[in-house]
N, C-alpha and C. Protein backbone atom coordinates (compact mmCIF):
# COMPACT_ATOMS: atom_id res chain seq x y z
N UNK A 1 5.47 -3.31 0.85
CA UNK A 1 6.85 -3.55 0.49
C UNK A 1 7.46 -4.43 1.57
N UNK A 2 8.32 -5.42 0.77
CA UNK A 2 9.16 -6.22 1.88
C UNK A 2 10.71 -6.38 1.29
N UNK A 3 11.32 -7.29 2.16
CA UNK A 3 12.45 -8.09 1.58
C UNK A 3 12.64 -9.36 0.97
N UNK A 4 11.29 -9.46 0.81
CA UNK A 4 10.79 -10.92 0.39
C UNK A 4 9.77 -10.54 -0.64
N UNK A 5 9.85 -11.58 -1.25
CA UNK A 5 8.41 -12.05 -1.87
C UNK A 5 7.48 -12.98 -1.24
N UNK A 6 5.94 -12.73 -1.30
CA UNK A 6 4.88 -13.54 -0.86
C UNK A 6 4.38 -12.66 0.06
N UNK A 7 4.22 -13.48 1.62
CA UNK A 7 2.77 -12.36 2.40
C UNK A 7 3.82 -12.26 3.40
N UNK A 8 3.60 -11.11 4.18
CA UNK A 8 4.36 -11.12 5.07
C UNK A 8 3.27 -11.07 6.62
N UNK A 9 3.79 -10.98 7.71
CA UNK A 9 3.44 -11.31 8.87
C UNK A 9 2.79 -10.22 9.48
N UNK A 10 1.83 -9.47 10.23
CA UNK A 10 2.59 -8.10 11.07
C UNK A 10 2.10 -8.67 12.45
N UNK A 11 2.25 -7.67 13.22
CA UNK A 11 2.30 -8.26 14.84
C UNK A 11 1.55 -7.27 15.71
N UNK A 12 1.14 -7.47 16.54
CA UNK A 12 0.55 -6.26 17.56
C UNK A 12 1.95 -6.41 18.72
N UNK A 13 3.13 -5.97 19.16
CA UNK A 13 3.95 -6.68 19.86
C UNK A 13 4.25 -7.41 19.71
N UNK A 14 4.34 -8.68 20.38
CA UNK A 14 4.83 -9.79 19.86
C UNK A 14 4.37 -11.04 19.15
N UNK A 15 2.30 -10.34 19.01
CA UNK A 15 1.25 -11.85 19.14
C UNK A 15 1.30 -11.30 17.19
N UNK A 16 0.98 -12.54 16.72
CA UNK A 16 0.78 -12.31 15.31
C UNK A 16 -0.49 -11.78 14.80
N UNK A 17 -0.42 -11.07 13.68
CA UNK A 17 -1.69 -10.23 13.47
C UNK A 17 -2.26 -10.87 12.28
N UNK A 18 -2.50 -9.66 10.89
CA UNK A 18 -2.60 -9.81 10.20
C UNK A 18 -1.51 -10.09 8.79
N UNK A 19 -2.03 -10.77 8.01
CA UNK A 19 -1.01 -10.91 6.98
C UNK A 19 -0.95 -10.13 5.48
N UNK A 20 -0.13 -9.98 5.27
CA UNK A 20 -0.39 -9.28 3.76
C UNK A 20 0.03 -9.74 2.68
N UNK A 21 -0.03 -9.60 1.50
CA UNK A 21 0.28 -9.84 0.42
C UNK A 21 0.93 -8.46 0.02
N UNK A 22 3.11 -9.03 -0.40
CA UNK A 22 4.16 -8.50 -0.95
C UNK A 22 3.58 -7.70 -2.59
N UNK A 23 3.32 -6.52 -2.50
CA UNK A 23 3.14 -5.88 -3.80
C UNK A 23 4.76 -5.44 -4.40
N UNK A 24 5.45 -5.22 -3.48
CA UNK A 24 6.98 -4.47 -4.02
C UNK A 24 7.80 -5.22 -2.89
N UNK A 25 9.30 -5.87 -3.75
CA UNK A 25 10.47 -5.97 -2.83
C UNK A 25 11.22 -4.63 -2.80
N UNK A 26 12.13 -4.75 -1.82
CA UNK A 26 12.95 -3.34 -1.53
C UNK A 26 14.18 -3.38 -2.47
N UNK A 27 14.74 -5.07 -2.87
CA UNK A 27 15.59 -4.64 -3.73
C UNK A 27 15.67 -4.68 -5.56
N UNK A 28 13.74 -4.33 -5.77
CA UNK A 28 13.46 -3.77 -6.84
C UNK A 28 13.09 -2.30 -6.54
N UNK A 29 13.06 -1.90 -5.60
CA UNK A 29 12.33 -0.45 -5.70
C UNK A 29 13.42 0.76 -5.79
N UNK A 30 13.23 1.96 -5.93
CA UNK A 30 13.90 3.11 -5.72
C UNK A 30 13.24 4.17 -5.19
N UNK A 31 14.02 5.12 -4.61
CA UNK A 31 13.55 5.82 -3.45
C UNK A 31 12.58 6.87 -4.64
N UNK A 32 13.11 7.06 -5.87
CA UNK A 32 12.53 7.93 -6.96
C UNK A 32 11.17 7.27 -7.02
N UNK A 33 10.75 6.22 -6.77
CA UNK A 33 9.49 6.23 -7.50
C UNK A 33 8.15 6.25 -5.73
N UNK A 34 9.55 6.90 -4.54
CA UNK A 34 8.28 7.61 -3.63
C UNK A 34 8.23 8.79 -3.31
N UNK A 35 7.19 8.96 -2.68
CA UNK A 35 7.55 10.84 -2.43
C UNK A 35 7.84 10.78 -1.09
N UNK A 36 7.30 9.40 -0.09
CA UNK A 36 8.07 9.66 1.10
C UNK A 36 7.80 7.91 2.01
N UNK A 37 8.52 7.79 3.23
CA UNK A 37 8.33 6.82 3.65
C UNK A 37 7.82 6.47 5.29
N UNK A 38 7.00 5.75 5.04
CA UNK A 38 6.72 5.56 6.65
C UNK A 38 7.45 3.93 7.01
N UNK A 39 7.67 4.14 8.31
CA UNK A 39 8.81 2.91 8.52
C UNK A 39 7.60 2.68 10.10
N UNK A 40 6.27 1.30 9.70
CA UNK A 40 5.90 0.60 10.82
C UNK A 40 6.57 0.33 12.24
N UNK A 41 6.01 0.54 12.94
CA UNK A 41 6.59 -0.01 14.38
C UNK A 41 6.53 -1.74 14.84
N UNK A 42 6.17 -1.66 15.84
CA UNK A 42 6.32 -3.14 16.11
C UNK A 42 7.88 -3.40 17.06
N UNK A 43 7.50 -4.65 17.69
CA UNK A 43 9.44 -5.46 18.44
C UNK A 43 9.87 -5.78 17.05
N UNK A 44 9.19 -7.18 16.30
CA UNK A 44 9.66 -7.98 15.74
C UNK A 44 10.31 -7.22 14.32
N UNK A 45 9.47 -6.98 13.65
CA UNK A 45 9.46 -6.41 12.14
C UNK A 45 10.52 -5.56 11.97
N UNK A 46 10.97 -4.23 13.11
CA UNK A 46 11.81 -3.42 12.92
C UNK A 46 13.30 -4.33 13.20
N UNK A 47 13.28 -5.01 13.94
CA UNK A 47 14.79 -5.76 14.04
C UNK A 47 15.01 -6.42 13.88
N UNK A 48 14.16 -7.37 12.67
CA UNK A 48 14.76 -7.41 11.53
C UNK A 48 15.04 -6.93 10.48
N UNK A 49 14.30 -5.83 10.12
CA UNK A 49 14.73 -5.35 8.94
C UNK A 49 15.97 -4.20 8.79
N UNK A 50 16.15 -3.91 10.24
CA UNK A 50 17.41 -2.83 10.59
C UNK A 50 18.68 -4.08 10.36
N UNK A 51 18.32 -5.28 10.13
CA UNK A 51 19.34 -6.39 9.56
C UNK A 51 19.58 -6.54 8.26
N UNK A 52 19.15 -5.67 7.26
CA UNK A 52 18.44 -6.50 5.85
C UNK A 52 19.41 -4.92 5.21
N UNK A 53 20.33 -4.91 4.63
CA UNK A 53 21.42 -4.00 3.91
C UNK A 53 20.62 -2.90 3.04
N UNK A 54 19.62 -3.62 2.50
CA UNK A 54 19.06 -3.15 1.06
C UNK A 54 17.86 -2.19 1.38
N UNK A 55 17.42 -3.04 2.98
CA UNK A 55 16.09 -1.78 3.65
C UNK A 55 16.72 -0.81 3.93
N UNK A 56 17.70 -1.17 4.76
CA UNK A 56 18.68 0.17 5.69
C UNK A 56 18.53 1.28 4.19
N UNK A 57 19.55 0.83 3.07
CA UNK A 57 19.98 1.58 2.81
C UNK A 57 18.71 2.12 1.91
N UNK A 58 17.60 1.57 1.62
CA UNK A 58 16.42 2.26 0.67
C UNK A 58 15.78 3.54 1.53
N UNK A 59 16.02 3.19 3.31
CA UNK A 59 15.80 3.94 4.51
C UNK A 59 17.12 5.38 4.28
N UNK A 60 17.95 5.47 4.21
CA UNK A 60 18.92 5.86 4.11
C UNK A 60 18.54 6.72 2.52
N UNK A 61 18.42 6.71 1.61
CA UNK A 61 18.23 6.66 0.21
C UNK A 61 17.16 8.34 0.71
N UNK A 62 15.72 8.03 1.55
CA UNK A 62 15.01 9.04 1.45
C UNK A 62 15.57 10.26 2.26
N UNK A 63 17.00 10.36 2.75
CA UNK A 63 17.37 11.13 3.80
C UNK A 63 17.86 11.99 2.81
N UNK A 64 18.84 10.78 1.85
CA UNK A 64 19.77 11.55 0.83
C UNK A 64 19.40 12.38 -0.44
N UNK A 65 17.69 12.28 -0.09
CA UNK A 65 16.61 12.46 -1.59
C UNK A 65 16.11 13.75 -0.78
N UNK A 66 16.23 13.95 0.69
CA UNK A 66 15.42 14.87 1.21
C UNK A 66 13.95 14.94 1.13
N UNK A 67 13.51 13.50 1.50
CA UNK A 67 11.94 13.46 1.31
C UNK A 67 11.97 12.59 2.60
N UNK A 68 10.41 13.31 3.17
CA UNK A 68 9.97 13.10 4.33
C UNK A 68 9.99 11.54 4.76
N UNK A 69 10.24 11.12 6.16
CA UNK A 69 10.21 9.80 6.76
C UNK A 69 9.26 10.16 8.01
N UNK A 70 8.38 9.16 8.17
CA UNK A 70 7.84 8.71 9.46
C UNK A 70 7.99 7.57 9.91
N UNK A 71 8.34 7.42 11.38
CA UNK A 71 8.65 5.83 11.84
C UNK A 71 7.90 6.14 13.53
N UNK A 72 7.40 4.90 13.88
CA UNK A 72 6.81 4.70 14.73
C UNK A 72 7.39 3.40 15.79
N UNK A 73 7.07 3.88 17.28
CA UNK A 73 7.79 2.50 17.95
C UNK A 73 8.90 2.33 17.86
N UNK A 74 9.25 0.96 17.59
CA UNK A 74 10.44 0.70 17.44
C UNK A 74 11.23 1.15 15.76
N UNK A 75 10.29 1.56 15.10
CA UNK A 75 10.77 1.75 13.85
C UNK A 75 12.36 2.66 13.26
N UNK A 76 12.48 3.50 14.51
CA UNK A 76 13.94 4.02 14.31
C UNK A 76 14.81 3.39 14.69
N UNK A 77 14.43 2.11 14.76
CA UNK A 77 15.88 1.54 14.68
C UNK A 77 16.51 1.12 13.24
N UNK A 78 15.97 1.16 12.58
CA UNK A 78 16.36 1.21 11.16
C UNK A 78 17.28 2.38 11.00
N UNK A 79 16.63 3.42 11.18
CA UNK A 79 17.62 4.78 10.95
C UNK A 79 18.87 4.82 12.18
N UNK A 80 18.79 4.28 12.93
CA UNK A 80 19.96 4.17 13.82
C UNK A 80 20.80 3.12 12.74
N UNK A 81 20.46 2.21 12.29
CA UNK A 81 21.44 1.75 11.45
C UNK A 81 21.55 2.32 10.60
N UNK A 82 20.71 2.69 9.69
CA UNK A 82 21.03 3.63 8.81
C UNK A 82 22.10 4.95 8.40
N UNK A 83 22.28 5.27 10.37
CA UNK A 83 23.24 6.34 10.34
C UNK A 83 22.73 7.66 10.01
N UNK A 84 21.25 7.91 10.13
CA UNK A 84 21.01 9.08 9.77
C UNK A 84 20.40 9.46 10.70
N UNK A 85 19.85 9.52 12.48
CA UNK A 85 19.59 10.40 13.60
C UNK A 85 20.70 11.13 14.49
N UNK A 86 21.43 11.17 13.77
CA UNK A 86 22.95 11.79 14.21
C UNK A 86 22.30 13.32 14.17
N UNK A 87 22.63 14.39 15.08
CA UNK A 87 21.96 15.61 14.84
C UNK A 87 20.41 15.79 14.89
N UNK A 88 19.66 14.83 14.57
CA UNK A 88 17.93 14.85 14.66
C UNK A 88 17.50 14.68 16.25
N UNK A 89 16.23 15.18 16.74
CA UNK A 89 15.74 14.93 17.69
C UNK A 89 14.41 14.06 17.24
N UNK A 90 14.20 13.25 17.87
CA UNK A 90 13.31 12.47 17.61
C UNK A 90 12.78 11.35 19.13
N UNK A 91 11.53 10.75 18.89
CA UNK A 91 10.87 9.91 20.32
C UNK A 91 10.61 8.26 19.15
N UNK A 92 10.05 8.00 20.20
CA UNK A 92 10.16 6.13 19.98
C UNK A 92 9.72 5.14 20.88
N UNK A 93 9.75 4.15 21.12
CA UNK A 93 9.28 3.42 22.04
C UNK A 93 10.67 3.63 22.93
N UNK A 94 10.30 3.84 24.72
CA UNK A 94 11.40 4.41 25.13
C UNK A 94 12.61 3.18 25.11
N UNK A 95 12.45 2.22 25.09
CA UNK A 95 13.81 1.45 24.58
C UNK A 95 15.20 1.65 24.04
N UNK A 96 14.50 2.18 23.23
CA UNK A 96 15.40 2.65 21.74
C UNK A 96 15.80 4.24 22.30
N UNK A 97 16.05 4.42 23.47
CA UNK A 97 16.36 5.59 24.06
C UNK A 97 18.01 5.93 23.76
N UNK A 98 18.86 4.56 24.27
CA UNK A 98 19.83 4.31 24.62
C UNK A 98 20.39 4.54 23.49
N UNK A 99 19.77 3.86 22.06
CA UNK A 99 20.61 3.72 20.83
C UNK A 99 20.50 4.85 19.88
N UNK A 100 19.51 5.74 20.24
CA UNK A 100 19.33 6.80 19.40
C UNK A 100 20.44 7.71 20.04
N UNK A 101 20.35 7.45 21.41
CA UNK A 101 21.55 8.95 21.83
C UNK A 101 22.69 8.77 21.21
N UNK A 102 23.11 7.28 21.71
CA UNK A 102 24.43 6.63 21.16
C UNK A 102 24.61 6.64 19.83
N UNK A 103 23.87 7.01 18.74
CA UNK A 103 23.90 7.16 17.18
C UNK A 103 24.17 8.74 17.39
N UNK A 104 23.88 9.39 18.18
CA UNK A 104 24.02 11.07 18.13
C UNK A 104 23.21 11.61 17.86
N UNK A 105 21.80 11.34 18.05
CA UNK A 105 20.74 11.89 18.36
C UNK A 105 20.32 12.53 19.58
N UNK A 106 19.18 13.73 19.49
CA UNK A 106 18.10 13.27 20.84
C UNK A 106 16.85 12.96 20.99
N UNK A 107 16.94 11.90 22.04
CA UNK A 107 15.48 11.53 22.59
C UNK A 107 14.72 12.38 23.35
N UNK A 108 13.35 12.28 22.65
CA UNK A 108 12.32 13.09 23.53
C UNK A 108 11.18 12.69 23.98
N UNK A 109 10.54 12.53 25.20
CA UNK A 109 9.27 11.75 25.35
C UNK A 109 8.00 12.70 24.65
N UNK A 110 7.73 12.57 23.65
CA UNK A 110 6.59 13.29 23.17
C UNK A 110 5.75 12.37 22.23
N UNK A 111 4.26 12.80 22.68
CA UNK A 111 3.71 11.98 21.38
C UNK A 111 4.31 11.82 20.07
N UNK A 112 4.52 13.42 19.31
CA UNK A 112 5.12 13.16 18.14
C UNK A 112 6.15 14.22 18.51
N UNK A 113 7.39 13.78 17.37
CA UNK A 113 8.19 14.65 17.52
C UNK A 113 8.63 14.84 15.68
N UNK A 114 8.34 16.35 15.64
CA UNK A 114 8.24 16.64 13.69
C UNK A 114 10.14 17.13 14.40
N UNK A 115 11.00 16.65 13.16
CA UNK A 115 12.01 17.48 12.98
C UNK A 115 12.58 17.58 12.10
N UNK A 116 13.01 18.90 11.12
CA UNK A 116 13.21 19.57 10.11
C UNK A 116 14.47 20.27 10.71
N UNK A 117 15.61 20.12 11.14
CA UNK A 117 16.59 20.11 11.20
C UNK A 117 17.92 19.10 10.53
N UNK A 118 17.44 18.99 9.48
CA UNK A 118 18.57 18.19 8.63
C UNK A 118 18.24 18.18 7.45
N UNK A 119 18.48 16.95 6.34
CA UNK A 119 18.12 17.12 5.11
C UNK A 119 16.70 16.97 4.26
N UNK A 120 16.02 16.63 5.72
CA UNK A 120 14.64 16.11 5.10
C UNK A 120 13.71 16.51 6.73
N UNK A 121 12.14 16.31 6.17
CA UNK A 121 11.49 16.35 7.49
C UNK A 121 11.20 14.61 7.94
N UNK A 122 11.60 14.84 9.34
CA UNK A 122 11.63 12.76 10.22
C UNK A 122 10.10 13.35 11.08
N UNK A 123 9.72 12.40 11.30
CA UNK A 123 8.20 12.56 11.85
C UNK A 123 8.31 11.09 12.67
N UNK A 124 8.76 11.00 14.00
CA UNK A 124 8.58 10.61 14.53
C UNK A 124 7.68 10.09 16.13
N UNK A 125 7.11 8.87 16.61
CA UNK A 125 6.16 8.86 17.69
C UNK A 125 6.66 7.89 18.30
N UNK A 126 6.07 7.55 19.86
CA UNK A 126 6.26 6.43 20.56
C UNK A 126 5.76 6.01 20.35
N UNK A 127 4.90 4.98 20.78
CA UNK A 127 3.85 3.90 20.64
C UNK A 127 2.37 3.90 19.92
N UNK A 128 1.44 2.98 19.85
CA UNK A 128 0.15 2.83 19.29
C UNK A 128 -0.52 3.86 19.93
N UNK A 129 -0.66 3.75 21.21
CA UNK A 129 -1.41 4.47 21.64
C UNK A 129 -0.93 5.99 21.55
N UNK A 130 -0.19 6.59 20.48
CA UNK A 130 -0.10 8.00 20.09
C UNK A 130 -0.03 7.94 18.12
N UNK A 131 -1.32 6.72 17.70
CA UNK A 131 -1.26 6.38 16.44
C UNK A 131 -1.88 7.59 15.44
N UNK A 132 -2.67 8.09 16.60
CA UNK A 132 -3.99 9.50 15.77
C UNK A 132 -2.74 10.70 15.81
N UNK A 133 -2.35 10.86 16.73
CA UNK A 133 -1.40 12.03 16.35
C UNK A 133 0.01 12.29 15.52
N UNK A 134 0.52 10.99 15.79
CA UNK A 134 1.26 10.64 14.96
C UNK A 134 0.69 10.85 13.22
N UNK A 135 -0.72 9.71 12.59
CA UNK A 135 -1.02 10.26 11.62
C UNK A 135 -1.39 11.49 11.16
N UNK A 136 -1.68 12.40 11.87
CA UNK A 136 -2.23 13.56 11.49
C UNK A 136 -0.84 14.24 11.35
N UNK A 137 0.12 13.81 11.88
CA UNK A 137 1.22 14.41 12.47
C UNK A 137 1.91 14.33 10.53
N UNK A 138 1.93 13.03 10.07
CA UNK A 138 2.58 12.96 9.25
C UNK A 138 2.30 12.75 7.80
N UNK A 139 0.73 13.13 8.08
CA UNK A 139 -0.09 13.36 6.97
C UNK A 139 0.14 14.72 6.29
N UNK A 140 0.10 15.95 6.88
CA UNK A 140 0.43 17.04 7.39
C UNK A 140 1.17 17.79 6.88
N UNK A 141 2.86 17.09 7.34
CA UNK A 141 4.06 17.22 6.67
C UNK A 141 3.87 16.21 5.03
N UNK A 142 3.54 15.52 4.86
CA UNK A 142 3.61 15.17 3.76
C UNK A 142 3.17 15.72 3.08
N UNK A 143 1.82 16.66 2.82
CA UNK A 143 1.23 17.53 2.36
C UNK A 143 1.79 18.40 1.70
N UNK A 144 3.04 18.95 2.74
CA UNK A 144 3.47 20.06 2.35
C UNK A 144 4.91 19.80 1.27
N UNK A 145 5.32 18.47 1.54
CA UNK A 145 6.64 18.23 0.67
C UNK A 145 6.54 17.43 -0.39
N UNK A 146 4.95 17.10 -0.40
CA UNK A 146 5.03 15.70 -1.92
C UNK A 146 3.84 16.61 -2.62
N UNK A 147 3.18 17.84 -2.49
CA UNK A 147 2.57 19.08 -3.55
C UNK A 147 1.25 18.36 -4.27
N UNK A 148 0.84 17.25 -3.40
CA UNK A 148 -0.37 16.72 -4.34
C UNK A 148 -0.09 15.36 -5.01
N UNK A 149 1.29 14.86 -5.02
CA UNK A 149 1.65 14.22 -5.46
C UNK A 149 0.37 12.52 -5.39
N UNK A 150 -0.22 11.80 -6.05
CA UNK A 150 -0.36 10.74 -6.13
C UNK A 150 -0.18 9.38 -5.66
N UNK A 151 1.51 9.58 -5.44
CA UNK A 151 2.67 8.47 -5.11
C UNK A 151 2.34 8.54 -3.75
């Protein structure tokens, strides 16, 4: 999924990676046709798309659906725009320290940080190098809130 149509870019940091081919834009999709969302890390990718109205708010959409989110790295910065780590504890690349508190969150240095204190479960990690725990982390929880689901 993108905000575009065609392939999009991804990055290891800042060097360019691999490319993909756009199966879904965000402002054809609805949060109904997922059972949950993971929001990539990365510098580049997350800030821009914490720019893009229609991600924020499709980001925003799974809070209000109460279905699970995972974001990695820099990836909560989306939900800082989004407006929904207000009350959540959650970790990240430590950067994004400053803006999560300042949204009314808290930051925590932990590989992963699961939190089920709000309307949905957030499954958040810092960096690559906490990528295995993180997935297991949010494989896990998904298990338990999408029942087998397919999607």
């Amino acid at each position: 999924m993108s905000t575009k149509p065609g392939r999009i870019q991804a990055f290891n940091h800042l060097d360019k990676a691999d490319t993909f081919e756009v199966d879904q834009v965000v402002k054809d999709a609805t949060v109904e046709e997922y059972d949950a969302l993971v929001l990539p890390g990365g510098v580049a990718n997350p800030d821009f798309l914490r720019l893009d109205d229609k991600a924020v708010a499709f980001a925003r959409g799974f809070f209000d659906a109460g279905k699970p989110v995972a974001a990695i790295c820099h990836a909560p910065w989306t939900l800082v725009e989004a407006d929904v780590v207000r009350g959540r504890t959650l970790t990240s690349w430590p950067s994004l320290r400053t803006d999560i508190t300042n949204a009314g969150g808290t930051w925590v240095d932990e590989q992963v940080k699961v939190c089920t204190g709000g309307p949905n479960t957030l499954i958040t990690s810092r960096n690559p190098d906490d990528l295995k725990a993180f997935r297991e982390a949010f494989l896990e929880e998904f298990a338990k809130t999408t029942k087998g689901s397919a999607r």
